[in-house]
C-alpha atoms as a PDB file:
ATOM      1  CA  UNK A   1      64.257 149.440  82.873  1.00  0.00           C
ATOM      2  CA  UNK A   2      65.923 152.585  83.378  1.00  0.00           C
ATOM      3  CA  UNK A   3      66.195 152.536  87.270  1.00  0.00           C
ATOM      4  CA  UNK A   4      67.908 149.183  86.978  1.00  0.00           C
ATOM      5  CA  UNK A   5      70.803 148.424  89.645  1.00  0.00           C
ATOM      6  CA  UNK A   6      74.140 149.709  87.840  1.00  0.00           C
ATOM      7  CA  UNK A   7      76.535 146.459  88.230  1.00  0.00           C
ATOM      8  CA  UNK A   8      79.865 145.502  87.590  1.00  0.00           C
ATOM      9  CA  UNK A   9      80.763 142.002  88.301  1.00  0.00           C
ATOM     10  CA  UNK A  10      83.920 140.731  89.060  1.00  0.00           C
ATOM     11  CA  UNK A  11      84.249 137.375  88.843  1.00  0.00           C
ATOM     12  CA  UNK A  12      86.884 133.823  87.967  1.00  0.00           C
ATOM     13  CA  UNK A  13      84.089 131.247  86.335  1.00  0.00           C
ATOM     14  CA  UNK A  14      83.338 128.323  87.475  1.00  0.00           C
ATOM     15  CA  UNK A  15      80.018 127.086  87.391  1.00  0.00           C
ATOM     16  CA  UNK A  16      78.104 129.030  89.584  1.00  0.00           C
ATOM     17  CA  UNK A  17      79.930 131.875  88.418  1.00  0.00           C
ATOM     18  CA  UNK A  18      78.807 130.944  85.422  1.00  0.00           C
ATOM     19  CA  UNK A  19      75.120 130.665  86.555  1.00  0.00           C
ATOM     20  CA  UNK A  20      75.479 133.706  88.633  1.00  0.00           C
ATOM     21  CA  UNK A  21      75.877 136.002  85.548  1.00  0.00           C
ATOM     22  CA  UNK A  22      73.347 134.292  83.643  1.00  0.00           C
ATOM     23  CA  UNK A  23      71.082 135.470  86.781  1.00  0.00           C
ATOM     24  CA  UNK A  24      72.436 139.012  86.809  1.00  0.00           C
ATOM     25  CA  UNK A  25      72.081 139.301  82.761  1.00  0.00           C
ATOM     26  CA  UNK A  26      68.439 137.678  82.759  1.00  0.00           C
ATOM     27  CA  UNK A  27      67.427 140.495  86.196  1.00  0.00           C
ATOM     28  CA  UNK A  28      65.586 143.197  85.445  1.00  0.00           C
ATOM     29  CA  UNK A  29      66.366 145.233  88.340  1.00  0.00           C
ATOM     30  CA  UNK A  30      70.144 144.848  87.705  1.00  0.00           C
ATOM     31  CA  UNK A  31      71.927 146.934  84.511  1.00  0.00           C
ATOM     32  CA  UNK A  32      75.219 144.894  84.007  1.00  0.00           C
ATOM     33  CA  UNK A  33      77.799 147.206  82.877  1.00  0.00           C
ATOM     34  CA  UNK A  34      81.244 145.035  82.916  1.00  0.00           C
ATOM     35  CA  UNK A  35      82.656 142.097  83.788  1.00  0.00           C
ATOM     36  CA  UNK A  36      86.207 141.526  84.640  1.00  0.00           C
ATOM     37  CA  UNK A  37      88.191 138.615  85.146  1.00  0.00           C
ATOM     38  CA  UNK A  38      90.842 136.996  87.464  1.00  0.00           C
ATOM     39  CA  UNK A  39      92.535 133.779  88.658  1.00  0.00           C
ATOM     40  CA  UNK A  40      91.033 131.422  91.290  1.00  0.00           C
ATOM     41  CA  UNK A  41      89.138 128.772  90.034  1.00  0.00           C
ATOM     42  CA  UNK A  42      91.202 128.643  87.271  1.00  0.00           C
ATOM     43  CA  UNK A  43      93.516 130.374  85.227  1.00  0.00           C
ATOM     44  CA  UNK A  44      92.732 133.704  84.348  1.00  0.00           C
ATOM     45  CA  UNK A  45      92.961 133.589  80.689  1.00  0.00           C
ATOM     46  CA  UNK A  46      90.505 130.316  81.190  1.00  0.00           C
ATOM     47  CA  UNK A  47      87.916 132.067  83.741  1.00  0.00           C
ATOM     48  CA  UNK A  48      88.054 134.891  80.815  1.00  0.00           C
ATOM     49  CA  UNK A  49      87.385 132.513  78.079  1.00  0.00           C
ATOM     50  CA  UNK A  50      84.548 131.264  80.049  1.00  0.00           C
ATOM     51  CA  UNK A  51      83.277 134.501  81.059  1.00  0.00           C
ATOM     52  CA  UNK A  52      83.192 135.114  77.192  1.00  0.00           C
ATOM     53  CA  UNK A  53      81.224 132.080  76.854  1.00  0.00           C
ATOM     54  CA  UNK A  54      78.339 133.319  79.055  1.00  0.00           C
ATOM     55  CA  UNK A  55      77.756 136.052  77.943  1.00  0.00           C
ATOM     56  CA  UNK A  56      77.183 134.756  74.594  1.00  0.00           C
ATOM     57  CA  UNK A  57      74.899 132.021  76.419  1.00  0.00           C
ATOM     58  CA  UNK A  58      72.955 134.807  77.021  1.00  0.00           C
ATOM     59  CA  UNK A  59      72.884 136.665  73.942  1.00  0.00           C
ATOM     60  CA  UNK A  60      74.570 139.639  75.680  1.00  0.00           C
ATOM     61  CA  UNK A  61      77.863 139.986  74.171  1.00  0.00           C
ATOM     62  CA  UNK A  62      77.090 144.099  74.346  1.00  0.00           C
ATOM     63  CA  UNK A  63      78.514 143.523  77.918  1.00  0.00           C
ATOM     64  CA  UNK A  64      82.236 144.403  77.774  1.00  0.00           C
ATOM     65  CA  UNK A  65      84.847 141.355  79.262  1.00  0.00           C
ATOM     66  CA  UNK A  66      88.057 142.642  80.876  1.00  0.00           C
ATOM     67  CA  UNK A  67      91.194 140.578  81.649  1.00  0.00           C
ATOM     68  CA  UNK A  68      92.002 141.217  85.202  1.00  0.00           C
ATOM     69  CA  UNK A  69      94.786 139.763  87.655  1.00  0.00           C
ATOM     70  CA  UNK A  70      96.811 136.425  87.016  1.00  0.00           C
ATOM     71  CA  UNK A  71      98.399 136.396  90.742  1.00  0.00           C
ATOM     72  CA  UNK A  72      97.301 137.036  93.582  1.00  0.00           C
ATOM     73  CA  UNK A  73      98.480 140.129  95.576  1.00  0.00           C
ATOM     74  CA  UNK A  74     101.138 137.365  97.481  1.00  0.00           C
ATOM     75  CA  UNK A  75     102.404 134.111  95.511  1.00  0.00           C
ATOM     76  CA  UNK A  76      99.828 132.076  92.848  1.00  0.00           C
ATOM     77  CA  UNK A  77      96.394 131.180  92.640  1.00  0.00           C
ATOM     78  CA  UNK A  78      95.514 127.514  93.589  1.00  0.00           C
ATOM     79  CA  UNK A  79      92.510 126.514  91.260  1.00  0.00           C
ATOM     80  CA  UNK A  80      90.068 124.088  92.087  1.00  0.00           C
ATOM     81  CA  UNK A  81      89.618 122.041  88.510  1.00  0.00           C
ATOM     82  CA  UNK A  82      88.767 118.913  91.438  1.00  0.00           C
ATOM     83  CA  UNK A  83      85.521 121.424  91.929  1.00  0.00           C
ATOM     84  CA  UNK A  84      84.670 122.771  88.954  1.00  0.00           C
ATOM     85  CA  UNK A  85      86.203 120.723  86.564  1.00  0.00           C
ATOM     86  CA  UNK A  86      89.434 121.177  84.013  1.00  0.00           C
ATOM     87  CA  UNK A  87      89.342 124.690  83.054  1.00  0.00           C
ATOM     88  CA  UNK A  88      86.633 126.062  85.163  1.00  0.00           C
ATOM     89  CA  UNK A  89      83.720 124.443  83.451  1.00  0.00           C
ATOM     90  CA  UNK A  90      82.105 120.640  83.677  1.00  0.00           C
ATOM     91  CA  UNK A  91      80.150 121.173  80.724  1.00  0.00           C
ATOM     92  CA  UNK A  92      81.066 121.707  76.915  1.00  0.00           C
ATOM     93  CA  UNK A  93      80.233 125.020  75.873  1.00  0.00           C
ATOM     94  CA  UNK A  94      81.371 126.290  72.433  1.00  0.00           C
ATOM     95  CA  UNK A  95      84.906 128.573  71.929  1.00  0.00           C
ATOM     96  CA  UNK A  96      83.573 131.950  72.508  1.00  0.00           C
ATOM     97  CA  UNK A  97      83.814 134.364  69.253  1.00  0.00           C
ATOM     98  CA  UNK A  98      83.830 137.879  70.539  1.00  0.00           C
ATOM     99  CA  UNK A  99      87.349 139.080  72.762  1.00  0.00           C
ATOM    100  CA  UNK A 100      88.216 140.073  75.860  1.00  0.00           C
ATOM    101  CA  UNK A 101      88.749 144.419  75.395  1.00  0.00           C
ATOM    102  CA  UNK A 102      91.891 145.639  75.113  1.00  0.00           C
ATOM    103  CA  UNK A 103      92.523 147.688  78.170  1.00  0.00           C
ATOM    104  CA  UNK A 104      92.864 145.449  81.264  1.00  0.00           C
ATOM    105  CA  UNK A 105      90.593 145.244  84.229  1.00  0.00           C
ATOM    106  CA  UNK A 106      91.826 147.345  86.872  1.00  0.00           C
ATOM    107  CA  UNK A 107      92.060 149.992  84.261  1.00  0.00           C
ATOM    108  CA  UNK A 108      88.575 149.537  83.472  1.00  0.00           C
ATOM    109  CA  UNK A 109      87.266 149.498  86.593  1.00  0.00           C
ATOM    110  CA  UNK A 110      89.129 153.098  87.198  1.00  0.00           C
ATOM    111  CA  UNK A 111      88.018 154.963  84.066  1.00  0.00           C
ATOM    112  CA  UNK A 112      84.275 153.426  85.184  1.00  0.00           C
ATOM    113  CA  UNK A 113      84.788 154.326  89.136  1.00  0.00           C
ATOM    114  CA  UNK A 114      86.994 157.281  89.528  1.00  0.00           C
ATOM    115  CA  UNK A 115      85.359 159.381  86.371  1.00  0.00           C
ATOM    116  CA  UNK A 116      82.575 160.909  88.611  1.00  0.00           C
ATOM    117  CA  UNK A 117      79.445 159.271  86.930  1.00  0.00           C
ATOM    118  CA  UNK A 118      76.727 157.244  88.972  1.00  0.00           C
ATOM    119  CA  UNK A 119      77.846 154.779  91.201  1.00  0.00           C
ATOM    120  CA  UNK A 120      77.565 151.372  90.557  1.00  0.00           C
ATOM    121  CA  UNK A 121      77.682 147.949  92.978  1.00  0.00           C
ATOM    122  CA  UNK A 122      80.664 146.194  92.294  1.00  0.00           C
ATOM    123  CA  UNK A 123      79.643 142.426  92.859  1.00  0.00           C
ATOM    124  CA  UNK A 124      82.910 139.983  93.839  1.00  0.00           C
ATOM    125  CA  UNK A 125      82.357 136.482  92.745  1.00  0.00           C
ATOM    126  CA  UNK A 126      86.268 135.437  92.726  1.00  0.00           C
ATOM    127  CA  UNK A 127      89.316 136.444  94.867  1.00  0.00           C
ATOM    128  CA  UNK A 128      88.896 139.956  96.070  1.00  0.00           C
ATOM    129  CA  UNK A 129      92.544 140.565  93.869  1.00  0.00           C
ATOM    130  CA  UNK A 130      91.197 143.019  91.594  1.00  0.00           C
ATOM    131  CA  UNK A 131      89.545 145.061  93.797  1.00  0.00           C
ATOM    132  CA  UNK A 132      92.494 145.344  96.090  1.00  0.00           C
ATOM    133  CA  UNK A 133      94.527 146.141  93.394  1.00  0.00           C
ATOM    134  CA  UNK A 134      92.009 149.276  92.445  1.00  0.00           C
ATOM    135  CA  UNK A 135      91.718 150.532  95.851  1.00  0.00           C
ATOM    136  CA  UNK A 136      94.656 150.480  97.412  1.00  0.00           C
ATOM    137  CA  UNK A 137      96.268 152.544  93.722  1.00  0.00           C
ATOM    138  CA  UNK A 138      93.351 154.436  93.535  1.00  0.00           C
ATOM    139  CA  UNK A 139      91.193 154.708  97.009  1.00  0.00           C
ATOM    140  CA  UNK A 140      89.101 157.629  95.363  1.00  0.00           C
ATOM    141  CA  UNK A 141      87.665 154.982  93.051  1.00  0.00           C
ATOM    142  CA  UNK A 142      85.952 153.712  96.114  1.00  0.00           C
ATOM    143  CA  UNK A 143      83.524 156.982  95.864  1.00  0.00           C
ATOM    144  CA  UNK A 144      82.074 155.101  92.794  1.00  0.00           C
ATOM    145  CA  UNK A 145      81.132 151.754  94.404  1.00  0.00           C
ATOM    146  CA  UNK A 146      77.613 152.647  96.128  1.00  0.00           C
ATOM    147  CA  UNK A 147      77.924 148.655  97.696  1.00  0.00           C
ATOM    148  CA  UNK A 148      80.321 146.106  97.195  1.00  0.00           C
ATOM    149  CA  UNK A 149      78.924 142.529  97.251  1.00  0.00           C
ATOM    150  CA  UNK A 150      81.641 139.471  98.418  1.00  0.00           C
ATOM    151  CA  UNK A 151      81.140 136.171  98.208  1.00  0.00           C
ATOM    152  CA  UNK A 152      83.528 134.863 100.174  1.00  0.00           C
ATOM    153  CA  UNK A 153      84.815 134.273 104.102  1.00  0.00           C
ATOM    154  CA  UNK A 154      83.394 131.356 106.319  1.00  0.00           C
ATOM    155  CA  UNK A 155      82.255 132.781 110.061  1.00  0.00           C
ATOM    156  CA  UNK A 156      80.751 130.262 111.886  1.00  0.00           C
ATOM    157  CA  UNK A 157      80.717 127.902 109.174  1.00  0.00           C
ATOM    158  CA  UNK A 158      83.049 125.524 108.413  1.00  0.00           C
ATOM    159  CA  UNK A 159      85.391 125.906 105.569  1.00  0.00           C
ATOM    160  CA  UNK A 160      85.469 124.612 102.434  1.00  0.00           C
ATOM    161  CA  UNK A 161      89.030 124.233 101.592  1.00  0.00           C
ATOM    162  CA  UNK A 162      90.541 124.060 104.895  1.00  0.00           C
ATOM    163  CA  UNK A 163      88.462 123.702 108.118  1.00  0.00           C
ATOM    164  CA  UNK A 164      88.794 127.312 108.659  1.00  0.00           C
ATOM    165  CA  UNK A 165      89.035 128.872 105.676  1.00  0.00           C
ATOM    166  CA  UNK A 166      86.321 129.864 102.163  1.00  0.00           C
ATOM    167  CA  UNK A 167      88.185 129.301  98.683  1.00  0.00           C
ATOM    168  CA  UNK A 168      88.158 133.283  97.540  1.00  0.00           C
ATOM    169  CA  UNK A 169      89.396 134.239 100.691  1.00  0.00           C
ATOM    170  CA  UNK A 170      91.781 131.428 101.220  1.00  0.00           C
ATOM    171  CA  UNK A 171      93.122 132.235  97.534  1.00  0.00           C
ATOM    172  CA  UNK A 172      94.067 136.085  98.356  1.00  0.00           C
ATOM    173  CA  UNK A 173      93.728 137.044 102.440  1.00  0.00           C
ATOM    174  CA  UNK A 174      95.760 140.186 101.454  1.00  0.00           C
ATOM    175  CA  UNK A 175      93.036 141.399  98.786  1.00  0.00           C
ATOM    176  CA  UNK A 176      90.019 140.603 101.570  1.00  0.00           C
ATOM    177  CA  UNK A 177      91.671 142.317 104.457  1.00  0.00           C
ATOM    178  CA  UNK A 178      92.296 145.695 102.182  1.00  0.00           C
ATOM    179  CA  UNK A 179      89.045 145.743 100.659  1.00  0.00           C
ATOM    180  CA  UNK A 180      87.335 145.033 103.809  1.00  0.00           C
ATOM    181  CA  UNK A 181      89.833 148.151 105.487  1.00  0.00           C
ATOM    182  CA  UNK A 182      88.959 150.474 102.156  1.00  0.00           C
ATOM    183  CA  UNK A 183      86.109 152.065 103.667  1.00  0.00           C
ATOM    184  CA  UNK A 184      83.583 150.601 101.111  1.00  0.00           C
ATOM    185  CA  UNK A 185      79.985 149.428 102.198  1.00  0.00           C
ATOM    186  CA  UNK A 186      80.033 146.174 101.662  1.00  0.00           C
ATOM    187  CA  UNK A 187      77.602 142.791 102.262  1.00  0.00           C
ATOM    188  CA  UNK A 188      79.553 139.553 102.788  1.00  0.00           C
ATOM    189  CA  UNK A 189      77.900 136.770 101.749  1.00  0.00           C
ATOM    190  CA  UNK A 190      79.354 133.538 103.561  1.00  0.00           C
ATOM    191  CA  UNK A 191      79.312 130.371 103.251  1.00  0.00           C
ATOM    192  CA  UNK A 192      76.872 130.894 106.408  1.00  0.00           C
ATOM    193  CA  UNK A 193      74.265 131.613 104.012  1.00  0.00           C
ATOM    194  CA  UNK A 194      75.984 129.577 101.045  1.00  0.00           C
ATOM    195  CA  UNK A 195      75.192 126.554 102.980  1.00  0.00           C
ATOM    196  CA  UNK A 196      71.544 127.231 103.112  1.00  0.00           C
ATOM    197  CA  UNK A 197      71.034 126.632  99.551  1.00  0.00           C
ATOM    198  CA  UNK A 198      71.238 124.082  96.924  1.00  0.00           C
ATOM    199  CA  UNK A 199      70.662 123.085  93.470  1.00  0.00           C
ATOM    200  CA  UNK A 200      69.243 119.371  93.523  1.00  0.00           C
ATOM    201  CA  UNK A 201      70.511 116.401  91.530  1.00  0.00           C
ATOM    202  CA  UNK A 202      67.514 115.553  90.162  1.00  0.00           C
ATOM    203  CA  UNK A 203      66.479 119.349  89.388  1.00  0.00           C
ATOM    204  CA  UNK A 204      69.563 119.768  87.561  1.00  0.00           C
ATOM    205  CA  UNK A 205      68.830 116.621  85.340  1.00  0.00           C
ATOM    206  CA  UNK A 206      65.585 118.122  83.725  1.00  0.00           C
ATOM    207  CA  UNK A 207      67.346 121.788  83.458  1.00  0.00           C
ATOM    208  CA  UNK A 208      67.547 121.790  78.924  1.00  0.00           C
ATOM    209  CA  UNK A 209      70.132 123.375  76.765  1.00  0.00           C
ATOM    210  CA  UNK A 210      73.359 124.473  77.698  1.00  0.00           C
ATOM    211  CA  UNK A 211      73.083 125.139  81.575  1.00  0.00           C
ATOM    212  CA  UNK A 212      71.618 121.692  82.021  1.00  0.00           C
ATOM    213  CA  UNK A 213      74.840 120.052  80.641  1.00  0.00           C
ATOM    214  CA  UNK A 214      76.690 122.178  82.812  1.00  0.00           C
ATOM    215  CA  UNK A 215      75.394 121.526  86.244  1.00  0.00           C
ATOM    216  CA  UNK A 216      74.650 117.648  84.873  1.00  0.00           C
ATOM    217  CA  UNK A 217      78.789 117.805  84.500  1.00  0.00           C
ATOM    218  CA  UNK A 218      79.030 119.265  87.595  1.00  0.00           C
ATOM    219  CA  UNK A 219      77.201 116.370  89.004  1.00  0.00           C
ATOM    220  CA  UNK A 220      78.819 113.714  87.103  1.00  0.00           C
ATOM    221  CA  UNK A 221      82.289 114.600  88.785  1.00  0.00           C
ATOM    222  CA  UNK A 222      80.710 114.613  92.415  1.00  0.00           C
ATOM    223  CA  UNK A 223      78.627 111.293  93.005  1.00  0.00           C
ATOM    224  CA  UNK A 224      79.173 111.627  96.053  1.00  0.00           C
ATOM    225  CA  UNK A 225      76.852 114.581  96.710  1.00  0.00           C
ATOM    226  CA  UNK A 226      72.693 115.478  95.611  1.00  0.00           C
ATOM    227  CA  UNK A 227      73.229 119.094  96.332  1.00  0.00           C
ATOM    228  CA  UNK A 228      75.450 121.434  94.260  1.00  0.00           C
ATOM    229  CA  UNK A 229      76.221 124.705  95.614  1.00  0.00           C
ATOM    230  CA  UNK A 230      74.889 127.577  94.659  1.00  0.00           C
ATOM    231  CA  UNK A 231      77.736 130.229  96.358  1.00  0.00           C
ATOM    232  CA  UNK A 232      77.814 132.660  93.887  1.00  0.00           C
ATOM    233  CA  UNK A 233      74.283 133.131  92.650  1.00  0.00           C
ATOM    234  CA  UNK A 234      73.339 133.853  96.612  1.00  0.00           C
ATOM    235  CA  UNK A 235      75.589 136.928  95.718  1.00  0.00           C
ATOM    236  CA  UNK A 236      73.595 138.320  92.945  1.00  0.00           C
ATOM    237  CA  UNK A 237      70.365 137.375  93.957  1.00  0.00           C
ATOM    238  CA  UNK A 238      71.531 139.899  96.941  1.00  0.00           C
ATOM    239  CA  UNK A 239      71.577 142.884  94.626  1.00  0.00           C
ATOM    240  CA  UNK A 240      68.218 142.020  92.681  1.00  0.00           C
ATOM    241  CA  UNK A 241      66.552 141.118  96.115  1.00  0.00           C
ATOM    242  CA  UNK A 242      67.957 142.602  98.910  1.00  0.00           C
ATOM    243  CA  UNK A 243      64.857 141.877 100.909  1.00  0.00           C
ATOM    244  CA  UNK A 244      65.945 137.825 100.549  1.00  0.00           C
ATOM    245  CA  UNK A 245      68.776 138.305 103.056  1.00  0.00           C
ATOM    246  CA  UNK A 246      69.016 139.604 106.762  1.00  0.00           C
ATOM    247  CA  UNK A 247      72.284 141.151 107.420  1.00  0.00           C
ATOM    248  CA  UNK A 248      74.612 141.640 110.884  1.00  0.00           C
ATOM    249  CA  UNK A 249      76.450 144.395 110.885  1.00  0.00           C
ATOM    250  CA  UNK A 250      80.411 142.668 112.859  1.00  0.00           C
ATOM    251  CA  UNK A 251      83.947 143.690 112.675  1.00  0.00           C
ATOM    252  CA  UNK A 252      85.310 140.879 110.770  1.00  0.00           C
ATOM    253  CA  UNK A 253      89.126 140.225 110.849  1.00  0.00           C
ATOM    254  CA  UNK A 254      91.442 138.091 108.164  1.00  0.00           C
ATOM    255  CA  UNK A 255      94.021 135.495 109.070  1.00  0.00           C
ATOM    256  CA  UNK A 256      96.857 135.742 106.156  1.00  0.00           C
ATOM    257  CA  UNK A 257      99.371 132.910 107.721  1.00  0.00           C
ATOM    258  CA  UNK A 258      99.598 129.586 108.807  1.00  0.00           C
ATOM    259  CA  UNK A 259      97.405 126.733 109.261  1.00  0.00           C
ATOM    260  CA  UNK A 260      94.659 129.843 109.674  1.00  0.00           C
ATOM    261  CA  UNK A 261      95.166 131.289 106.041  1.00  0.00           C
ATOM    262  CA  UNK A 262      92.048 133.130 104.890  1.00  0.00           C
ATOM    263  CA  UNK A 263      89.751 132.556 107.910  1.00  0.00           C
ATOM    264  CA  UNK A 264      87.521 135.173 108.518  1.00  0.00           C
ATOM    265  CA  UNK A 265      86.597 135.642 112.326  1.00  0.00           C
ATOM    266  CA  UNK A 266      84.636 138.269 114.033  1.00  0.00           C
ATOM    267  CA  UNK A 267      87.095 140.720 116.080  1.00  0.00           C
ATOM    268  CA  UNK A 268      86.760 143.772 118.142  1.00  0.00           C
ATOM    269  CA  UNK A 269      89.560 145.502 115.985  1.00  0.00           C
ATOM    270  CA  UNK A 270      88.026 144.629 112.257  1.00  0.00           C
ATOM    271  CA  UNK A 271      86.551 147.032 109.864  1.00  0.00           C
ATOM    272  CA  UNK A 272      82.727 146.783 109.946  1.00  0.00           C
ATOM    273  CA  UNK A 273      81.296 144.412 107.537  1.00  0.00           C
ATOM    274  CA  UNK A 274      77.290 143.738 106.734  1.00  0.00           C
ATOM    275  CA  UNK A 275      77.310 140.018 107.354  1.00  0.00           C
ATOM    276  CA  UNK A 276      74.420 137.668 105.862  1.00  0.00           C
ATOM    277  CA  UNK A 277      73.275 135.746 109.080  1.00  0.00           C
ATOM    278  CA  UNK A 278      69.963 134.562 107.177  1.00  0.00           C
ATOM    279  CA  UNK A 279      69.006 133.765 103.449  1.00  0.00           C
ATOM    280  CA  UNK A 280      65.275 133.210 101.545  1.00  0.00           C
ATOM    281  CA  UNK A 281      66.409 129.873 100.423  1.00  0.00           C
ATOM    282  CA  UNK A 282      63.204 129.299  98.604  1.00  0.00           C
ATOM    283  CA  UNK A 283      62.958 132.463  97.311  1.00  0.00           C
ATOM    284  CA  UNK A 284      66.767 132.358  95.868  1.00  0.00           C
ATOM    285  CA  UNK A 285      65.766 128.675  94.149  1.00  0.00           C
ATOM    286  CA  UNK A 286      62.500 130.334  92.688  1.00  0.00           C
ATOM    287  CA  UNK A 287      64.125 132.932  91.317  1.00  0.00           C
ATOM    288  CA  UNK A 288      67.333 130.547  89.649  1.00  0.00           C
ATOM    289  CA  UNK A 289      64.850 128.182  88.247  1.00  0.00           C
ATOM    290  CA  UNK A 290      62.651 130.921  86.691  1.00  0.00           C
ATOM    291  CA  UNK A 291      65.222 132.967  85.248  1.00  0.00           C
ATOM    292  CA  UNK A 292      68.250 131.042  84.767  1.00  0.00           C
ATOM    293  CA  UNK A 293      66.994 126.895  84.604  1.00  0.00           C
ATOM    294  CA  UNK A 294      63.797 127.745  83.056  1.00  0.00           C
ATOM    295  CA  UNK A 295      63.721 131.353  81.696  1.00  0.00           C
ATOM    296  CA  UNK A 296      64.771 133.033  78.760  1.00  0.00           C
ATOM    297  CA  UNK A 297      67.649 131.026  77.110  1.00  0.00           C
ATOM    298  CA  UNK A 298      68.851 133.053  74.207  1.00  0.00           C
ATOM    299  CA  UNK A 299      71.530 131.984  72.453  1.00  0.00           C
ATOM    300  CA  UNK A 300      70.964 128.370  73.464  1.00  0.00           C
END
């Protein structure tokens, strides 16, 4: 398709991480050029192993993996094996055979961005550290990103590490407050809209091959729930169907201290940020089970 979407996603897998490329490498409309890696859900050198696994889930291993930040900007990651399981993943997937490339991901990201070619949409699935990293050492490279796609920040929804704060944002407030002040266009998608949409228990135990033992290990971990979330494929299904989402356009603001660490509020004195307020919940499930649950599984 050669007006695809040109798309580079950053990302820490996790399971829907993991899910969320399967979506962007099984979309049409969307030309995935990269992926690069970082700390958050777990280790980086594990959410790079597993970002090597996915892409040979789906028989892409032509997409290039780059080995991005181990810290973030301030202090250490906190990963979340209690979530997604020991080492980012709650099902067994095999050792990946291809490598991580050489050059690391911030690197990448500025030979892609900075070089004057076509823009592409940089989608965030992890802590915003890699990004930060690019744009506050290189703020031209900004010029490349045509959007920039978060998943992360909690408005007027509850948080889901602390009452106030998202996990991405909660694991690097620095990173989100200078991407959000770099001047990019970018679409946060919150758990506002996270919360809208779920992957069912008893969905996920007819889903076959691979994926299904994945989000069937995701389930066997949390009994206590029938709905897993589905964060980070609500971010790419906003850059293969923007018409799923209605967005706000609100000064948003990031606490970095305190019992307030990572919460994002709306404040007169923010940088402007496209806020999803409203989400094709339907539509997103539709589209998961036909291309990701049900779809094309090579490599399976």
């Amino acid at each position: 398709m050669t007006d695809a979407e040109r798309v580079i996603i950053d990302t820490d897998p996790g399971v829907d991480d993991l899910l969320a490329i399967l979506l962007a490498l099984r979309s049409p409309e969307l030309c995935v050029e990269m992926l690069t890696t970082s700390g958050g859900n777990c280790s980086v050198g594990d959410s790079t192993r597993n970002a090597l696994r996915t892409v040979e889930l789906a028989g892409r291993t032509d997409v290039p993996v780059y080995r991005g930040s181990a810290r973030p900007l301030r202090g250490r990651y906190r990963f979340a094996p209690y979530f997604h399981g020991p080492r980012g993943l709650t099902g067994r997937l095999p050792e990946p055979r291809c490598r991580a490339e050489r050059v690391d991901a911030i690197e990448a990201l500025a030979r892609r961005l900075c070089n004057g070619g076509p823009p592409a949409t940089l989608i965030a699935l992890g802590p915003l550290t890699n990004a930060a990293r690019l744009l506050t050492s290189r703020p031209e490279c900004g010029n490349g990103i045509s959007t920039l796609i978060v998943m992360g920040g909690a408005l007027d929804a509850p948080g889901n590490v602390t009452r106030f704060a998202e996990f991405n944002t909660w694991n690097d407030p620095e990173a989100a407050e200078a991407v959000f002040r770099s001047g990019v266009a970018t679409k946060l998608i919150s758990l506002d809209v996270c919360n809208m949409v779920g992957l069912s228990r008893g969905y996920a135990a007819d889903i076959p091959g691979p994926v299904g033992r994945v989000t069937r290990g995701w389930f066997g971990i949390h009994e206590e729930t029938d709905s897993m979330p589905m964060a980070d494929v609500l971010a790419v299904a906003a850059a293969c169907k923007p018409g799923f989402f209605t967005y706000e356009r609100t000064p948003v603001e990031v606490a970095m201290t305190g019992e307030e660490r990572g919460r994002t509020s709306r404040g007169r004195h923010g940088p402007l940020v496209d806020v999803a307020v409203q989400v094709d919940a339907a539509g997103v499930l539709e589209l998961f089970f036909e291309r990701v649950a049900a779809g094309p599984r090579e490599g399976v």
